[in-house]
PDB file of N, CA and C in Angstrom:
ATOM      1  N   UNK A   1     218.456 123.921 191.791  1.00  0.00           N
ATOM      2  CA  UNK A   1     219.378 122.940 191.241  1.00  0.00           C
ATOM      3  C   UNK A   1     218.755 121.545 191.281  1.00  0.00           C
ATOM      4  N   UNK A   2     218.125 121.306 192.566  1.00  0.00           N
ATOM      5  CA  UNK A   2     217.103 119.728 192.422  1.00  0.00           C
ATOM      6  C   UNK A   2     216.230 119.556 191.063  1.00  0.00           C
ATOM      7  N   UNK A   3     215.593 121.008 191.102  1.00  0.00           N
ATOM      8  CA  UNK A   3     214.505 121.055 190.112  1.00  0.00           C
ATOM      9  C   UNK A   3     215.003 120.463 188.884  1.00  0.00           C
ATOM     10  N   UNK A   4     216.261 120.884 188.185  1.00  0.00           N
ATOM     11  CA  UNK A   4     216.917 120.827 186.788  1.00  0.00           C
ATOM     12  C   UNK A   4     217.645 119.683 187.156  1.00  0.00           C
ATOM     13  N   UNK A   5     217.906 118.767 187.872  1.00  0.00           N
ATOM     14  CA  UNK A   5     218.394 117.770 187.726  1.00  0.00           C
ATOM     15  C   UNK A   5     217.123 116.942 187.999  1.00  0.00           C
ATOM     16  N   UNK A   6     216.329 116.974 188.126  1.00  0.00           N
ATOM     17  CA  UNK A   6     215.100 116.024 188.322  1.00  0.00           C
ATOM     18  C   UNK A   6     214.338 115.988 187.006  1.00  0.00           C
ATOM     19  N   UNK A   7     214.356 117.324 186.170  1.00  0.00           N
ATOM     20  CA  UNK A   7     214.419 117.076 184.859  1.00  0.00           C
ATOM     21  C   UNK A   7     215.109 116.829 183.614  1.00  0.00           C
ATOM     22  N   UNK A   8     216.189 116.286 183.719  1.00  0.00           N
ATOM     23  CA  UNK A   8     217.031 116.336 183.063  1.00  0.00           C
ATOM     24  C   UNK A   8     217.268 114.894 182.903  1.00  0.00           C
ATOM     25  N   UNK A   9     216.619 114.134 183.512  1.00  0.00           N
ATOM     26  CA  UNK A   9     216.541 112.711 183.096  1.00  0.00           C
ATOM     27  C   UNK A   9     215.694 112.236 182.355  1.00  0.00           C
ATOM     28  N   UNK A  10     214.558 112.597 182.584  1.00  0.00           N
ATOM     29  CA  UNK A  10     213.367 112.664 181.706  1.00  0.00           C
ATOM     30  C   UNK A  10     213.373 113.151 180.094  1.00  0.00           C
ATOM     31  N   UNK A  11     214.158 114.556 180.260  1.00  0.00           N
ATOM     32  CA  UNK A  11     214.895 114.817 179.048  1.00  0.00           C
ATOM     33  C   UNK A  11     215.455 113.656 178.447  1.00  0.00           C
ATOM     34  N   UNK A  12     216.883 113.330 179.184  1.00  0.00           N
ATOM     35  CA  UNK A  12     217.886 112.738 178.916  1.00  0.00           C
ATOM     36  C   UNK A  12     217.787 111.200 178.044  1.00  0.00           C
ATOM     37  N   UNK A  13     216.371 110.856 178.711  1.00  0.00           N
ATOM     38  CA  UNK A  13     215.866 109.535 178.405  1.00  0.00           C
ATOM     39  C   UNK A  13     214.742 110.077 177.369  1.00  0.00           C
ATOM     40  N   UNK A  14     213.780 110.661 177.314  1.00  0.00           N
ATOM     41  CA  UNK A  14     213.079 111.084 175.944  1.00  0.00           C
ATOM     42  C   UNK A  14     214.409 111.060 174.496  1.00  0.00           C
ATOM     43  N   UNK A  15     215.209 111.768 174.603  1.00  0.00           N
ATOM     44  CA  UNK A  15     216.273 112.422 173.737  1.00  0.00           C
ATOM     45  C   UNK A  15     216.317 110.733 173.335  1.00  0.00           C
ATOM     46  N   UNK A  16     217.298 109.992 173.911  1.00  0.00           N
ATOM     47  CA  UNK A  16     217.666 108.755 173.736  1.00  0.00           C
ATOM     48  C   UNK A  16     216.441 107.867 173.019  1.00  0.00           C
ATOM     49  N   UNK A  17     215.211 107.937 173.614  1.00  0.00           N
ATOM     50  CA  UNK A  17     213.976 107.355 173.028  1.00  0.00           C
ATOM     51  C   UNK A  17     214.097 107.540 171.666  1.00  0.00           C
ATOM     52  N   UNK A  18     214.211 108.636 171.294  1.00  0.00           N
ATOM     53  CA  UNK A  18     213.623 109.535 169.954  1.00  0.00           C
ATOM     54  C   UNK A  18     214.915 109.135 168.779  1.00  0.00           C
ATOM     55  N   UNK A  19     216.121 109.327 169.414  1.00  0.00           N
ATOM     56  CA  UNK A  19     216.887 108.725 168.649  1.00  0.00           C
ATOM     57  C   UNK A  19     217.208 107.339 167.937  1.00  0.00           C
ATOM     58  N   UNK A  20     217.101 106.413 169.274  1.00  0.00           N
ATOM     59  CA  UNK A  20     216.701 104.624 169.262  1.00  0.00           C
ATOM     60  C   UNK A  20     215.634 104.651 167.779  1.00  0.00           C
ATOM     61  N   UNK A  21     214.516 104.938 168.250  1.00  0.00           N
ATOM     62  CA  UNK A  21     213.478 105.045 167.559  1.00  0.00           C
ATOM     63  C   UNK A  21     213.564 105.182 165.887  1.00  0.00           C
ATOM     64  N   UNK A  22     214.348 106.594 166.093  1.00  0.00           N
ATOM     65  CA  UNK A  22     214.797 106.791 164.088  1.00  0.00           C
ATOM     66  C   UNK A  22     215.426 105.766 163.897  1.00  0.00           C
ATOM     67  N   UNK A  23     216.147 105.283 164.768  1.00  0.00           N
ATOM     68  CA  UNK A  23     217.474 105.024 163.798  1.00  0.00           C
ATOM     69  C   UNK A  23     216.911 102.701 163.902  1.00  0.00           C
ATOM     70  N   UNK A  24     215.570 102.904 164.942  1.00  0.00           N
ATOM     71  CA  UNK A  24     215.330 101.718 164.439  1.00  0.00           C
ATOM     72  C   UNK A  24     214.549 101.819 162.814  1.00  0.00           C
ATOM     73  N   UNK A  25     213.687 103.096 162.909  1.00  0.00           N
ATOM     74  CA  UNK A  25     212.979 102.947 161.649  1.00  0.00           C
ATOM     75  C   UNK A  25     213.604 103.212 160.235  1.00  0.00           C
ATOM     76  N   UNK A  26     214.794 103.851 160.305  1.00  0.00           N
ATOM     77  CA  UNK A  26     215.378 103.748 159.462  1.00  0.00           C
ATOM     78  C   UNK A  26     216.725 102.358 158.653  1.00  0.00           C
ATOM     79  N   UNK A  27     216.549 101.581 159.956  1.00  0.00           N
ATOM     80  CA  UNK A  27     217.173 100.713 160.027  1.00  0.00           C
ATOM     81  C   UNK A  27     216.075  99.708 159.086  1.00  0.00           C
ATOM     82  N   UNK A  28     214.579  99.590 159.723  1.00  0.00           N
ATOM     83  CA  UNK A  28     213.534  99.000 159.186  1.00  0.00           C
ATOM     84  C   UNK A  28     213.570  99.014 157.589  1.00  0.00           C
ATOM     85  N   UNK A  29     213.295 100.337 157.330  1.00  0.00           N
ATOM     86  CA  UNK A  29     213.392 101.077 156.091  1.00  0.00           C
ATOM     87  C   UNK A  29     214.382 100.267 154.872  1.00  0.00           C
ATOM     88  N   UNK A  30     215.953 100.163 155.472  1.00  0.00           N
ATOM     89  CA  UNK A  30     216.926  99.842 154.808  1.00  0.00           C
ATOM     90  C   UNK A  30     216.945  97.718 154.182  1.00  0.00           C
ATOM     91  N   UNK A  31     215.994  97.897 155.388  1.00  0.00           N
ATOM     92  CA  UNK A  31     216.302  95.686 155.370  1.00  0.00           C
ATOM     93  C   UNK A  31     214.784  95.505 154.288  1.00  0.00           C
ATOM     94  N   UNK A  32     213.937  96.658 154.486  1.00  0.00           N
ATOM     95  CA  UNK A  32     212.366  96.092 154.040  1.00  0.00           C
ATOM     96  C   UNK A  32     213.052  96.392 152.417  1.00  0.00           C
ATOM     97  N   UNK A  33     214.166  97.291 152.409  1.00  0.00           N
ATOM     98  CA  UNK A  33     214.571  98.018 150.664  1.00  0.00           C
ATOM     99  C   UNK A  33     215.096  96.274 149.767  1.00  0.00           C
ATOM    100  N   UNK A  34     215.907  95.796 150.842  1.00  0.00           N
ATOM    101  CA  UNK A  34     217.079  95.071 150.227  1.00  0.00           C
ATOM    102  C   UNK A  34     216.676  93.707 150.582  1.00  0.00           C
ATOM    103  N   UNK A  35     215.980  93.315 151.355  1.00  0.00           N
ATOM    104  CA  UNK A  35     215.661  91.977 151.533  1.00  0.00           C
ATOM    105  C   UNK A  35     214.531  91.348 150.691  1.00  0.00           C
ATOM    106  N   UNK A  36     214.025  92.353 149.849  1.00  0.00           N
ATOM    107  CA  UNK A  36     212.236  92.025 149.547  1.00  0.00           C
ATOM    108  C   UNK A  36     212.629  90.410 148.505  1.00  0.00           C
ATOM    109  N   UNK A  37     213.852  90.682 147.703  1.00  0.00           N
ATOM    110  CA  UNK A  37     214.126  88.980 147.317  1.00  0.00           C
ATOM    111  C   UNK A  37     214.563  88.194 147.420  1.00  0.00           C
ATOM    112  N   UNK A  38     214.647  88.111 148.549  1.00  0.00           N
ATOM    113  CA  UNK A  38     215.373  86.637 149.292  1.00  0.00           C
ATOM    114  C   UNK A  38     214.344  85.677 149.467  1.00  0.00           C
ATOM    115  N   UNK A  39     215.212  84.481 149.543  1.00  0.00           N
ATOM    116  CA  UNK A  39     214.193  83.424 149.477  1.00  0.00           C
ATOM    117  C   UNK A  39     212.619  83.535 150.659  1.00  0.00           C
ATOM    118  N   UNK A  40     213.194  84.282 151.880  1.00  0.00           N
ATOM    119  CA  UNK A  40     211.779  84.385 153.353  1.00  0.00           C
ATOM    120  C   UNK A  40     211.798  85.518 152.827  1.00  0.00           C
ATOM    121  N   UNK A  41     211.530  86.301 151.564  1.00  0.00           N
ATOM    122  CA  UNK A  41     211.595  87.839 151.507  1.00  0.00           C
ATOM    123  C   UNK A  41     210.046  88.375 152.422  1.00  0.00           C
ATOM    124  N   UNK A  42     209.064  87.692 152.154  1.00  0.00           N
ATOM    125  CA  UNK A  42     208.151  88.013 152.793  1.00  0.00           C
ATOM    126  C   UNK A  42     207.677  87.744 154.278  1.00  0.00           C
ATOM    127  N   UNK A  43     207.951  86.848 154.591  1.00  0.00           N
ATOM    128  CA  UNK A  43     208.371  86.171 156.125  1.00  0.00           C
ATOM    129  C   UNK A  43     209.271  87.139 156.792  1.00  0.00           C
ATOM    130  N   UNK A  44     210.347  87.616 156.566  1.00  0.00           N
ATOM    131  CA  UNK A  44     211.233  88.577 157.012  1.00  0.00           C
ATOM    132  C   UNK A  44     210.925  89.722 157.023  1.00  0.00           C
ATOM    133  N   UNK A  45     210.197  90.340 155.921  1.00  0.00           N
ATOM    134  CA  UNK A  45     209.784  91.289 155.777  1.00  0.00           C
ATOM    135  C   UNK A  45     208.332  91.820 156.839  1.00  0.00           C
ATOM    136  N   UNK A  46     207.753  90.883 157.060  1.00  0.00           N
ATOM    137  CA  UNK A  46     206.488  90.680 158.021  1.00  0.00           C
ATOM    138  C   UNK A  46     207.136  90.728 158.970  1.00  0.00           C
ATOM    139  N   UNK A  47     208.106  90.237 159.685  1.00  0.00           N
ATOM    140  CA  UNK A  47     208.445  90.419 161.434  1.00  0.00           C
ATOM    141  C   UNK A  47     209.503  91.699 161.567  1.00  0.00           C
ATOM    142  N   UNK A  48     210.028  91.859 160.299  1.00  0.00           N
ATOM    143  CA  UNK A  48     210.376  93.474 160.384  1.00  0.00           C
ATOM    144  C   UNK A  48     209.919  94.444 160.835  1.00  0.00           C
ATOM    145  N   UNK A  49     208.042  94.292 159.722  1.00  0.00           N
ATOM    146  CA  UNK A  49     207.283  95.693 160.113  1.00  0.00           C
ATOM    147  C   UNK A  49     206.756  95.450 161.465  1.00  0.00           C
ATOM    148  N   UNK A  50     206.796  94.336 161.950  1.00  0.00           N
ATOM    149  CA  UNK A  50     206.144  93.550 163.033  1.00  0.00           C
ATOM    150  C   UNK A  50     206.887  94.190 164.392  1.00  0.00           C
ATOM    151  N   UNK A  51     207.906  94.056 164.505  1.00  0.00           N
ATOM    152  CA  UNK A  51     208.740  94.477 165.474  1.00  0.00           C
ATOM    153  C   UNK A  51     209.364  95.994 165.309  1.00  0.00           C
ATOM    154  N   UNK A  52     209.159  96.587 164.241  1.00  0.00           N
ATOM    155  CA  UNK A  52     209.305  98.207 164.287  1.00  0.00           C
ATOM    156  C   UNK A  52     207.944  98.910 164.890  1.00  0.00           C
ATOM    157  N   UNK A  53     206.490  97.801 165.313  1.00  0.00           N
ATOM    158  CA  UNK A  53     205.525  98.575 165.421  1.00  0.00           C
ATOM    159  C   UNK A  53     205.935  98.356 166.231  1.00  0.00           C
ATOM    160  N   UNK A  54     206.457  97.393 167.110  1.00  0.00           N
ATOM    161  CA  UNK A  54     205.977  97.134 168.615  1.00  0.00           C
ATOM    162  C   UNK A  54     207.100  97.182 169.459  1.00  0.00           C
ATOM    163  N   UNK A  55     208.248  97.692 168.796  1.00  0.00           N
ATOM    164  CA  UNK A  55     209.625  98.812 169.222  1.00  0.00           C
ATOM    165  C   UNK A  55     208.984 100.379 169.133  1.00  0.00           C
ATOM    166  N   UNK A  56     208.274 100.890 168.206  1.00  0.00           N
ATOM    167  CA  UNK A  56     207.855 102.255 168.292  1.00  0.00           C
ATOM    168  C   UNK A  56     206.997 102.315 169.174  1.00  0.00           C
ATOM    169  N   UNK A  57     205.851 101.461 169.353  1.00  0.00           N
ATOM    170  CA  UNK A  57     205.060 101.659 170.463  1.00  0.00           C
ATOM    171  C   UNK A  57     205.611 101.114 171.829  1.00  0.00           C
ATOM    172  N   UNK A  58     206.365 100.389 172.061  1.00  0.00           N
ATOM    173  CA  UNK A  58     207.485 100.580 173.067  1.00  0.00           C
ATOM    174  C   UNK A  58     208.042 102.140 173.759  1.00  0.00           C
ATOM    175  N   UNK A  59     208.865 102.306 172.742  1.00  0.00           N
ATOM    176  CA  UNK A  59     209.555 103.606 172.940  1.00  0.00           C
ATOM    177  C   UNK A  59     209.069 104.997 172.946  1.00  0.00           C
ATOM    178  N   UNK A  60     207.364 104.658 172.383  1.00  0.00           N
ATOM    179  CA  UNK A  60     207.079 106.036 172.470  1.00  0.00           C
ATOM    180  C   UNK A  60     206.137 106.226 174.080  1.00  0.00           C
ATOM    181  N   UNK A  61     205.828 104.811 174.562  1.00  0.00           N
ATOM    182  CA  UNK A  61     204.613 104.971 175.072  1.00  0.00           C
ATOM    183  C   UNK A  61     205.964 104.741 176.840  1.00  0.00           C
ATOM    184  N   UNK A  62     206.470 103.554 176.688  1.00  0.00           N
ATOM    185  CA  UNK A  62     207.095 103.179 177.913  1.00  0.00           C
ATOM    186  C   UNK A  62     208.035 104.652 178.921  1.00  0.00           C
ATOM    187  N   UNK A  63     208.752 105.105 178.281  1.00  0.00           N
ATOM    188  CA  UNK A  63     209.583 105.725 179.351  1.00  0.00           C
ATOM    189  C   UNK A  63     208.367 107.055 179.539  1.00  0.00           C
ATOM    190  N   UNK A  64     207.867 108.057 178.782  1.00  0.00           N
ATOM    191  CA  UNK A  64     206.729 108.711 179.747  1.00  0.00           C
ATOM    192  C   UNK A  64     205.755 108.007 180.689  1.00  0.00           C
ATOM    193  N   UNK A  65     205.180 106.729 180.260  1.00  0.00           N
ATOM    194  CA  UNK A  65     204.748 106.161 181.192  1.00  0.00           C
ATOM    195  C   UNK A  65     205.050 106.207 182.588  1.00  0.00           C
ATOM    196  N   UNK A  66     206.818 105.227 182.475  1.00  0.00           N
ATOM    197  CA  UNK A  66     207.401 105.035 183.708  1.00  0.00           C
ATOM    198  C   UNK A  66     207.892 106.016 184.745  1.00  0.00           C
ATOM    199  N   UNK A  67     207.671 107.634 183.837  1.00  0.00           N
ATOM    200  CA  UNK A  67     208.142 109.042 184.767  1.00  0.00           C
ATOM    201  C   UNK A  67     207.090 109.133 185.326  1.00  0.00           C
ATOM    202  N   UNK A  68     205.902 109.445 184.582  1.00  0.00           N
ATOM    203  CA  UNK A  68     204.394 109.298 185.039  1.00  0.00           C
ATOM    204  C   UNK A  68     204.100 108.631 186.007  1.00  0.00           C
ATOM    205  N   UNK A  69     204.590 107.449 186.035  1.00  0.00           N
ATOM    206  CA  UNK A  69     204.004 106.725 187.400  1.00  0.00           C
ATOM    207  C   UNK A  69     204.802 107.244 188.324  1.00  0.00           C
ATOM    208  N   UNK A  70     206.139 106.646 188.511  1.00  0.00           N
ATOM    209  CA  UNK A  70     207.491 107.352 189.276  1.00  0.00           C
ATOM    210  C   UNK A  70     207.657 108.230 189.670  1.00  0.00           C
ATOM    211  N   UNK A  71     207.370 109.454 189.185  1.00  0.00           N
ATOM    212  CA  UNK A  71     207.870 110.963 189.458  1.00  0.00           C
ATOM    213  C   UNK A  71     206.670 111.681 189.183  1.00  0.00           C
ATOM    214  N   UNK A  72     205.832 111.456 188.826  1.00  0.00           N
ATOM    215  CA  UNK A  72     204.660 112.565 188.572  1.00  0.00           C
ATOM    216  C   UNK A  72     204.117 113.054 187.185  1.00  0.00           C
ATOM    217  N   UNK A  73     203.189 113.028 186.721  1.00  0.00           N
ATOM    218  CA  UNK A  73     202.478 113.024 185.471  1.00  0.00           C
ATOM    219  C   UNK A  73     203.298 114.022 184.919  1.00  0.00           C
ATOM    220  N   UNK A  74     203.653 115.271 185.376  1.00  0.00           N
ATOM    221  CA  UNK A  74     204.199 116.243 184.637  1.00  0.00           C
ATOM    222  C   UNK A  74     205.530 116.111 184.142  1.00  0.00           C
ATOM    223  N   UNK A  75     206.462 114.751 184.480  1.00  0.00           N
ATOM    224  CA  UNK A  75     207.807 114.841 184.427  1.00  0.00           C
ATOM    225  C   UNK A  75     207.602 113.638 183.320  1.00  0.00           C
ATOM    226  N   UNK A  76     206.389 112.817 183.299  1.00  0.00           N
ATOM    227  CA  UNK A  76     206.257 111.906 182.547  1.00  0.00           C
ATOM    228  C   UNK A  76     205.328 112.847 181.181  1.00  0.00           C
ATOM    229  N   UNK A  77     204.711 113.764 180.846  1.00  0.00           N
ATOM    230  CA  UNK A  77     204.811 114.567 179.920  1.00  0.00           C
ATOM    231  C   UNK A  77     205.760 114.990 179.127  1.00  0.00           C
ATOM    232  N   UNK A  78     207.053 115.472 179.763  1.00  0.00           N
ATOM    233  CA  UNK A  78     208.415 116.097 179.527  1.00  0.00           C
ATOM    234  C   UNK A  78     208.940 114.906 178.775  1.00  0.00           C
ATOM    235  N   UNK A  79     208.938 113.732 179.095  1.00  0.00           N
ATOM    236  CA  UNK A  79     209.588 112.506 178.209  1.00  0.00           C
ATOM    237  C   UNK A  79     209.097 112.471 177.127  1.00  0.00           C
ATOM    238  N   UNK A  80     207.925 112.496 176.825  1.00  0.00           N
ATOM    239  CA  UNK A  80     207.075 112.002 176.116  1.00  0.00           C
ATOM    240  C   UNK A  80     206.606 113.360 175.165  1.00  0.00           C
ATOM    241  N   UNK A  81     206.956 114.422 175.305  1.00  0.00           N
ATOM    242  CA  UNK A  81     207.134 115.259 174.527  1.00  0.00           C
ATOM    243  C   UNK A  81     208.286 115.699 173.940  1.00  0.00           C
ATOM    244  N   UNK A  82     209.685 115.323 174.871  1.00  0.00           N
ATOM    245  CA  UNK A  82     211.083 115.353 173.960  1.00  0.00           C
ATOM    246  C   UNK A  82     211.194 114.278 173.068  1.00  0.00           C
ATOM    247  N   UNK A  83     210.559 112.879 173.326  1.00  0.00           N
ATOM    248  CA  UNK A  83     210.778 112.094 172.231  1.00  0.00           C
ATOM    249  C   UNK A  83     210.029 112.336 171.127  1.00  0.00           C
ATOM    250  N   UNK A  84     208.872 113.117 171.069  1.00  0.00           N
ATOM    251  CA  UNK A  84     208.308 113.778 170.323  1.00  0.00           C
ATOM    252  C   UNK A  84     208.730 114.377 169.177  1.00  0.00           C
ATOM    253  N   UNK A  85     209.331 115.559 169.743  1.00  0.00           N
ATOM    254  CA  UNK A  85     210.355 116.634 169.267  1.00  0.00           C
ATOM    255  C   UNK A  85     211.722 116.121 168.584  1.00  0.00           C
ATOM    256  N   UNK A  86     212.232 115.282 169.378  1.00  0.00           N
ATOM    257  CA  UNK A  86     213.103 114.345 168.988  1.00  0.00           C
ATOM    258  C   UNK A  86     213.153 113.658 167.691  1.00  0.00           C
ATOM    259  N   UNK A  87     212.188 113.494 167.731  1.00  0.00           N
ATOM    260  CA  UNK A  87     211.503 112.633 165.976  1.00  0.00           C
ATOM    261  C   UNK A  87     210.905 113.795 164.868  1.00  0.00           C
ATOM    262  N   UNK A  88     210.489 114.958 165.623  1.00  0.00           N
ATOM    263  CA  UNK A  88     209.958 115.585 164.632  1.00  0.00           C
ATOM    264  C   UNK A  88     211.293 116.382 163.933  1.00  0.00           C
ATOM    265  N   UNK A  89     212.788 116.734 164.878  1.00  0.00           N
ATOM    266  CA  UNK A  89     213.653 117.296 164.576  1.00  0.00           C
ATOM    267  C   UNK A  89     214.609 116.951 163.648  1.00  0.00           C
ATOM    268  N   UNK A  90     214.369 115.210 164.151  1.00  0.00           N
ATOM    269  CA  UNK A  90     215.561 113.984 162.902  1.00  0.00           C
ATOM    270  C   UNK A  90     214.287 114.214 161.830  1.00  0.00           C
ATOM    271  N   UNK A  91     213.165 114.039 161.859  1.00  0.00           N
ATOM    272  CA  UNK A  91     212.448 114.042 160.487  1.00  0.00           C
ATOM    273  C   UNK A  91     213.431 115.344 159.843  1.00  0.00           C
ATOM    274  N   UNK A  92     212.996 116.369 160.056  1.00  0.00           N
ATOM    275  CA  UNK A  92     213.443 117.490 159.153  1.00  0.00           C
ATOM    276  C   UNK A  92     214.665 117.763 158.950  1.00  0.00           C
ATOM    277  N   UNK A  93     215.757 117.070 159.357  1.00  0.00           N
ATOM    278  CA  UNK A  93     216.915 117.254 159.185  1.00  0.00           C
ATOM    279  C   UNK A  93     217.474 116.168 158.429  1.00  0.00           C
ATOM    280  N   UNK A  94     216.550 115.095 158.349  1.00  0.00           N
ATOM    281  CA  UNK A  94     216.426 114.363 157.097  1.00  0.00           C
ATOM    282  C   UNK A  94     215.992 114.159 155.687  1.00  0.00           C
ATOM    283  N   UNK A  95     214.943 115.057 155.867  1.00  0.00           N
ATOM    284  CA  UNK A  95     214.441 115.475 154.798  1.00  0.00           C
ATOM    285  C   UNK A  95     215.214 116.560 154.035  1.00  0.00           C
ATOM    286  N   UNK A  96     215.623 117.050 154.516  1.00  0.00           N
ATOM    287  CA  UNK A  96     216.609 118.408 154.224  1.00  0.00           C
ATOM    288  C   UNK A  96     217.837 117.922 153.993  1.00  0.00           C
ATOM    289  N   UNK A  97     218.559 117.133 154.009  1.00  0.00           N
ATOM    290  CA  UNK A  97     219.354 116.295 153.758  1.00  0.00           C
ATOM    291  C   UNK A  97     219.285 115.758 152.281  1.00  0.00           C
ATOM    292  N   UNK A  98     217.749 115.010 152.615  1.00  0.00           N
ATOM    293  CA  UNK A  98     217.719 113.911 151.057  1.00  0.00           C
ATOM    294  C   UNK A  98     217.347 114.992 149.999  1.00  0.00           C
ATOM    295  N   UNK A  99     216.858 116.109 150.323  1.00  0.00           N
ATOM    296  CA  UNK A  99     216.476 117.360 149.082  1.00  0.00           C
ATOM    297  C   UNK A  99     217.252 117.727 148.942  1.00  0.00           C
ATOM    298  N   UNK A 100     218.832 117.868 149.518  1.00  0.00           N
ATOM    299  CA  UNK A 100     219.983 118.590 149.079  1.00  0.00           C
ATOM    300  C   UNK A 100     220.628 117.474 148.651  1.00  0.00           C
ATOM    301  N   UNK A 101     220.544 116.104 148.616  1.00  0.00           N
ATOM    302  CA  UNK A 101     221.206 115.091 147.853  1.00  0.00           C
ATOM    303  C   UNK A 101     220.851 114.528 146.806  1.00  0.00           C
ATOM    304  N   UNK A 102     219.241 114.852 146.787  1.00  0.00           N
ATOM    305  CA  UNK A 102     218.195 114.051 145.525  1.00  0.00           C
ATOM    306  C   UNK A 102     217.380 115.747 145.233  1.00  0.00           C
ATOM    307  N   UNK A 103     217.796 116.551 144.212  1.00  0.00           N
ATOM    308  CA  UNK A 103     216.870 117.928 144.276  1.00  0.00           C
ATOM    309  C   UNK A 103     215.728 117.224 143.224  1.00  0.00           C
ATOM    310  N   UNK A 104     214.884 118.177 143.493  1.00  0.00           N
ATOM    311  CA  UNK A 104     213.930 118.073 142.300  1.00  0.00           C
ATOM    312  C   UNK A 104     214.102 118.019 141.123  1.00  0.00           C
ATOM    313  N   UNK A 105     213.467 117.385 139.928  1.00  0.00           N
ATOM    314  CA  UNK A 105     213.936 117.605 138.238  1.00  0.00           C
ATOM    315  C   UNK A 105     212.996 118.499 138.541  1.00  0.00           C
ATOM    316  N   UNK A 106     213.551 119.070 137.251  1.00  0.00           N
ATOM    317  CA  UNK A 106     212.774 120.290 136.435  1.00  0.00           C
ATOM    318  C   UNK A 106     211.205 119.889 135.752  1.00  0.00           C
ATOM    319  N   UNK A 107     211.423 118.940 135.454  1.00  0.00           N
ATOM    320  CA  UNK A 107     209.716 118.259 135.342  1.00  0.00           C
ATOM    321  C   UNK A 107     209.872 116.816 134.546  1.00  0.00           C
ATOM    322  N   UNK A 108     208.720 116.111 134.317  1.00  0.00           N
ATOM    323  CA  UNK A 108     208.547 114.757 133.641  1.00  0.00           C
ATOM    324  C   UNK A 108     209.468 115.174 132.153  1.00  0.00           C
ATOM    325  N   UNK A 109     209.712 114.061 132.114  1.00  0.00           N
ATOM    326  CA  UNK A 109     210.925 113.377 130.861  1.00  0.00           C
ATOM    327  C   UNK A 109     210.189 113.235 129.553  1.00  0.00           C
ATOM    328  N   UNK A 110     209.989 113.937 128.786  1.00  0.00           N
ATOM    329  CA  UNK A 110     208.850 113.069 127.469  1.00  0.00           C
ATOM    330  C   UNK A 110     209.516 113.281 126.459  1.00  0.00           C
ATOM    331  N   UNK A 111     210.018 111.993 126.110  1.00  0.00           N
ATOM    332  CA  UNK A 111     210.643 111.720 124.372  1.00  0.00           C
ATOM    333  C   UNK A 111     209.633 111.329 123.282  1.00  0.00           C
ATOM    334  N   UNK A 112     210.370 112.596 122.286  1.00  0.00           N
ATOM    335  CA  UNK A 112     209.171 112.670 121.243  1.00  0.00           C
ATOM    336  C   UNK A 112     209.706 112.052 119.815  1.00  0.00           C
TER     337      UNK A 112
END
């Protein structure tokens, strides 16, 4: 019972990482779509991508780190592979999403 509660934070906090993470880059995604003509469109747009790198490399690198040091390389693996998973799982359940909302055409458009 120690064992699974000693991992289950590591989990608990990867999971949370991975989520933060999408939902900053998709957040990124949405302001870089709609802001590009505003008057600082490019100024804004620069500390956008600016701070989604250095929120992702935050979140991917910090909490395995801090298990790693704290608790032992192997519990700091476990973080750092659920946030992993975490991202690879919202990828595909996003993608699968936008293909059942946007399907493929049947092919290029050519008016003759």
């Amino acid at each position: 019972a120690q064992k699974n509660r000693k991992l289950g934070l590591p989990v608990l906090l990867g999971l949370c990482s991975g989520i933060i993470l999408f939902a900053a880059w998709f957040t990124s995604s949405y302001l870089l779509n709609n802001w590009y003509y505003s008057p600082f469109g490019d100024t804004i747009n620069l500390m956008v991508v600016l701070l989604t790198i250095l929120m992702s490399i935050f979140l991917l690198i910090v909490p395995g780190l801090y298990f790693g040091i704290t608790e032992g390389v192997k519990l700091g693996f476990v973080c750092f592979i659920t946030t992993v998973l975490t991202l690879f799982i919202l990828g595909v359940i996003t993608i699968a999403i936008l293909l059942f909302l946007f399907p493929f055409n049947e092919g290029p458009i050519v008016s003759y």
